[in-house]
N, C-alpha and C. Protein backbone atom coordinates (compact mmCIF):
# COMPACT_ATOMS: atom_id res chain seq x y z
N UNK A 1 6.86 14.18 -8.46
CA UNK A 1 6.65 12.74 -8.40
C UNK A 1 6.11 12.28 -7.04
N UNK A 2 6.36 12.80 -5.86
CA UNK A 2 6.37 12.20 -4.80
C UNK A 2 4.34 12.80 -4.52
N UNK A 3 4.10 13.87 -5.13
CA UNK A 3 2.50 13.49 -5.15
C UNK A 3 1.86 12.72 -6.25
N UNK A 4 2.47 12.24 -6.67
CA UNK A 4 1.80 10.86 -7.49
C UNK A 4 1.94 9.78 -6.98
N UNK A 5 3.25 9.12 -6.35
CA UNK A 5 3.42 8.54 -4.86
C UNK A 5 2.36 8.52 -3.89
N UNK A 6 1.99 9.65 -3.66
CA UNK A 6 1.36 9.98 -2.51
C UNK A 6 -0.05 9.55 -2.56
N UNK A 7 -0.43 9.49 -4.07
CA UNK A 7 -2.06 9.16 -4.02
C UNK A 7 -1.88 8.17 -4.62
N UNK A 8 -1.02 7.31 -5.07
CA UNK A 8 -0.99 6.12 -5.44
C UNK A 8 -1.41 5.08 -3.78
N UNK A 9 -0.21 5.45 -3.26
CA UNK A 9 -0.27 5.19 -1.42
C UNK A 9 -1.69 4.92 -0.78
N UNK A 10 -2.15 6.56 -1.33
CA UNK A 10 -3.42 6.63 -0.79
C UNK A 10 -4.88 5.89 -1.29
N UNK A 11 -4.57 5.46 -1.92
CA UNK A 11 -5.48 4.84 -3.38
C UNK A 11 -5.65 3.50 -2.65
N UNK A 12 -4.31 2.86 -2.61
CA UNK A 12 -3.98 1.38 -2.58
C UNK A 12 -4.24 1.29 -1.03
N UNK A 13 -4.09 2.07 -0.19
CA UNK A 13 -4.51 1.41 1.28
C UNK A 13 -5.59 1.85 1.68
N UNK A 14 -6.60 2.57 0.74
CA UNK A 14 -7.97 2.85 1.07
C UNK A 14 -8.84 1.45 0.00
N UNK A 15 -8.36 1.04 -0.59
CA UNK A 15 -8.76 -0.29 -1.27
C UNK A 15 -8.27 -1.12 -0.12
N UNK A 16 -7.36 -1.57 0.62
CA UNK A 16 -6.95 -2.82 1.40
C UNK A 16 -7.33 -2.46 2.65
N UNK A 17 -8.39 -1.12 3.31
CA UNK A 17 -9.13 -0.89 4.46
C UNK A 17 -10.41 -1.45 4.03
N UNK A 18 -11.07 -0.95 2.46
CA UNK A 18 -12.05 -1.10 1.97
C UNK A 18 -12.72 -3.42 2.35
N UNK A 19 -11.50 -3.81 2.49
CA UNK A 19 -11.36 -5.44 2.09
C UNK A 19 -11.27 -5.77 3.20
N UNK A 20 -10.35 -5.00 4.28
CA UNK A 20 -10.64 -5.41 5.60
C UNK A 20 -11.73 -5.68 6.37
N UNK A 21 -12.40 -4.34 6.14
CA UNK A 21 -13.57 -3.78 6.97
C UNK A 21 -14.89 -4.82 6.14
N UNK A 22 -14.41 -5.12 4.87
CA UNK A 22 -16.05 -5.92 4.55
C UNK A 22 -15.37 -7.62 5.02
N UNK A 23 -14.54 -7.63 5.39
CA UNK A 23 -14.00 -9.40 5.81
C UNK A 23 -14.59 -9.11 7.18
N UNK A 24 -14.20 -7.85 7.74
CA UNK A 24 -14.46 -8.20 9.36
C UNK A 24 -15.96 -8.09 9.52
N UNK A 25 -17.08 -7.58 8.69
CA UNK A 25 -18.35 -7.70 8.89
C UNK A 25 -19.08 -9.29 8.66
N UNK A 26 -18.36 -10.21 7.98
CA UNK A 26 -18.69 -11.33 7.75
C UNK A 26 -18.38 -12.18 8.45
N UNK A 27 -19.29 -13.29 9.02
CA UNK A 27 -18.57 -14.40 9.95
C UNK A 27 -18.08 -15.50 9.39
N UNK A 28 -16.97 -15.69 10.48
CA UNK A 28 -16.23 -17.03 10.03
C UNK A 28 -14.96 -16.38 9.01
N UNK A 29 -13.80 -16.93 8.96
CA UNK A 29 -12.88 -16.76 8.34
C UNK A 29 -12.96 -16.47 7.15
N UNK A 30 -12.46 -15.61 6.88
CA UNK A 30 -12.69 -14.72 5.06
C UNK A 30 -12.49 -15.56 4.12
N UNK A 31 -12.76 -15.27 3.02
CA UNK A 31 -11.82 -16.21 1.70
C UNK A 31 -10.73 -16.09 1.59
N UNK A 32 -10.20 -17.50 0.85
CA UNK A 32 -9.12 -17.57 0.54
C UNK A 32 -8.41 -16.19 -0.41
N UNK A 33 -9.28 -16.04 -1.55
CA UNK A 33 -9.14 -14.92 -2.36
C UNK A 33 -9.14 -13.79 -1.62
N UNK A 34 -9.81 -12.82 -1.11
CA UNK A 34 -9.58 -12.30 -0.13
C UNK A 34 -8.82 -11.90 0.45
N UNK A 35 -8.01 -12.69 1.52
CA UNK A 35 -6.83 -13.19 2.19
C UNK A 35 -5.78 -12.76 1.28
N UNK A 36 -5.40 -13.00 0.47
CA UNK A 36 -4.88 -12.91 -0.96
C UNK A 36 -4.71 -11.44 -1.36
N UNK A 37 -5.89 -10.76 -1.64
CA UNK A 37 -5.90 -9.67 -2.21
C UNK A 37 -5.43 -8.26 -1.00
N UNK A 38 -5.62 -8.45 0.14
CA UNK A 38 -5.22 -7.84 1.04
C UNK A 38 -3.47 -7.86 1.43
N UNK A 39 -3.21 -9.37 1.47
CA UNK A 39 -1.53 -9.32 0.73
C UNK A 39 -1.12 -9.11 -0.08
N UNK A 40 -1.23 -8.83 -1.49
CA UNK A 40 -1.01 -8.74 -2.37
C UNK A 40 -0.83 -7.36 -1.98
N UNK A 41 -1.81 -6.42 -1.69
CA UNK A 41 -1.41 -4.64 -1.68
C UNK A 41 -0.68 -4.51 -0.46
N UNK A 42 -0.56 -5.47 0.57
CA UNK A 42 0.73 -4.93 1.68
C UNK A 42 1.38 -5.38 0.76
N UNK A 43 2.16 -6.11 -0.18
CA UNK A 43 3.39 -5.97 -0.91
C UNK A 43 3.47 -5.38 -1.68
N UNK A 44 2.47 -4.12 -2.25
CA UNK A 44 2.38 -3.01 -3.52
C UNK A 44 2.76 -1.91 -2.50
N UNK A 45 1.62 -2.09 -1.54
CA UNK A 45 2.09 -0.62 -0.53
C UNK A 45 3.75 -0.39 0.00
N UNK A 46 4.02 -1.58 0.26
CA UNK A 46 5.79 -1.58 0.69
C UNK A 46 6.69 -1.00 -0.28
N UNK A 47 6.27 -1.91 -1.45
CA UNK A 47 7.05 -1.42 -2.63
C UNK A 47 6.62 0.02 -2.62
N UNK A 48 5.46 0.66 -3.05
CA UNK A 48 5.56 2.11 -2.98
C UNK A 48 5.87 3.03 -2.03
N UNK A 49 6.06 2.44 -0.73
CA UNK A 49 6.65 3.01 -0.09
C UNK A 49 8.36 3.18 0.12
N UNK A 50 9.28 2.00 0.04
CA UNK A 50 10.42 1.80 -0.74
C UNK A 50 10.65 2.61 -1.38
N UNK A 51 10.06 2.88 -2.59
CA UNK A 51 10.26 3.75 -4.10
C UNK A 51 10.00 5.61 -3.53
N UNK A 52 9.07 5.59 -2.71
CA UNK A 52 8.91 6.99 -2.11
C UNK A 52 10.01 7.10 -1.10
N UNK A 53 10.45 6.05 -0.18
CA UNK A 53 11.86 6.64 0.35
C UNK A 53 13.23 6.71 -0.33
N UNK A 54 13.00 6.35 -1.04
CA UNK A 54 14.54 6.32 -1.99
C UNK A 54 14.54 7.07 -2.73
N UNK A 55 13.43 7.98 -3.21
CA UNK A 55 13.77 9.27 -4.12
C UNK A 55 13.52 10.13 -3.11
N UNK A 56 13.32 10.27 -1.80
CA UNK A 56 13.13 11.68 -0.72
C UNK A 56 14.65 11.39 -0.06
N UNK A 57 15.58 10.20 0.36
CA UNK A 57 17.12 10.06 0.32
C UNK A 57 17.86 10.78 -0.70
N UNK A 58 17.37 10.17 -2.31
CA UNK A 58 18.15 11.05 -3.29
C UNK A 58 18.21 12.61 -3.09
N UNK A 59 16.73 12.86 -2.27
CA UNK A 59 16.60 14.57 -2.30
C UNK A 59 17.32 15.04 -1.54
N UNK A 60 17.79 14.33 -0.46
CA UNK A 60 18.34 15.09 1.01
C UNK A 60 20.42 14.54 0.22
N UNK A 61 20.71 13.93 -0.41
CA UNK A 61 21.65 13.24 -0.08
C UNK A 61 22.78 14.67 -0.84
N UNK A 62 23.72 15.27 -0.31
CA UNK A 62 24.75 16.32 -1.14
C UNK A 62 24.82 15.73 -2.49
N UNK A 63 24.72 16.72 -3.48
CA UNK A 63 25.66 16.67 -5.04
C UNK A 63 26.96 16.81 -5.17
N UNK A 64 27.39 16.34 -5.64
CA UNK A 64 28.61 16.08 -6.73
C UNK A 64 29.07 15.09 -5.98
């Protein structure tokens, strides 16, 4: 699971570099939408990152 994690991760913050880098080539303050869509995946990326630390805890944590 944690490499499906892993390129999910990788997926979603090479899309929200992809949005950066074409906002910062344009002048004047980005769109609203935009703006938007770049937050929107810092709160997907957190969450998948969340979800990837809490099953690598479950891995380390003793049984029974």
């Amino acid at each position: 699971m944690p490499n499906k994690l892993d390129a999910l991760l990788g997926c979603l913050k090479a899309q929200q570099r992809t949005l950066i880098l074409a906002m910062a080539e344009r002048d004047g303050m980005p769109a609203g939408s935009a703006l938007r869509q770049v937050a929107e995946l810092e709160n997907v990326i957190a969450a998948v990152e969340a979800v990837a630390d809490e099953g690598a805890a479950r891995e380390h944590r003793p049984k029974g």
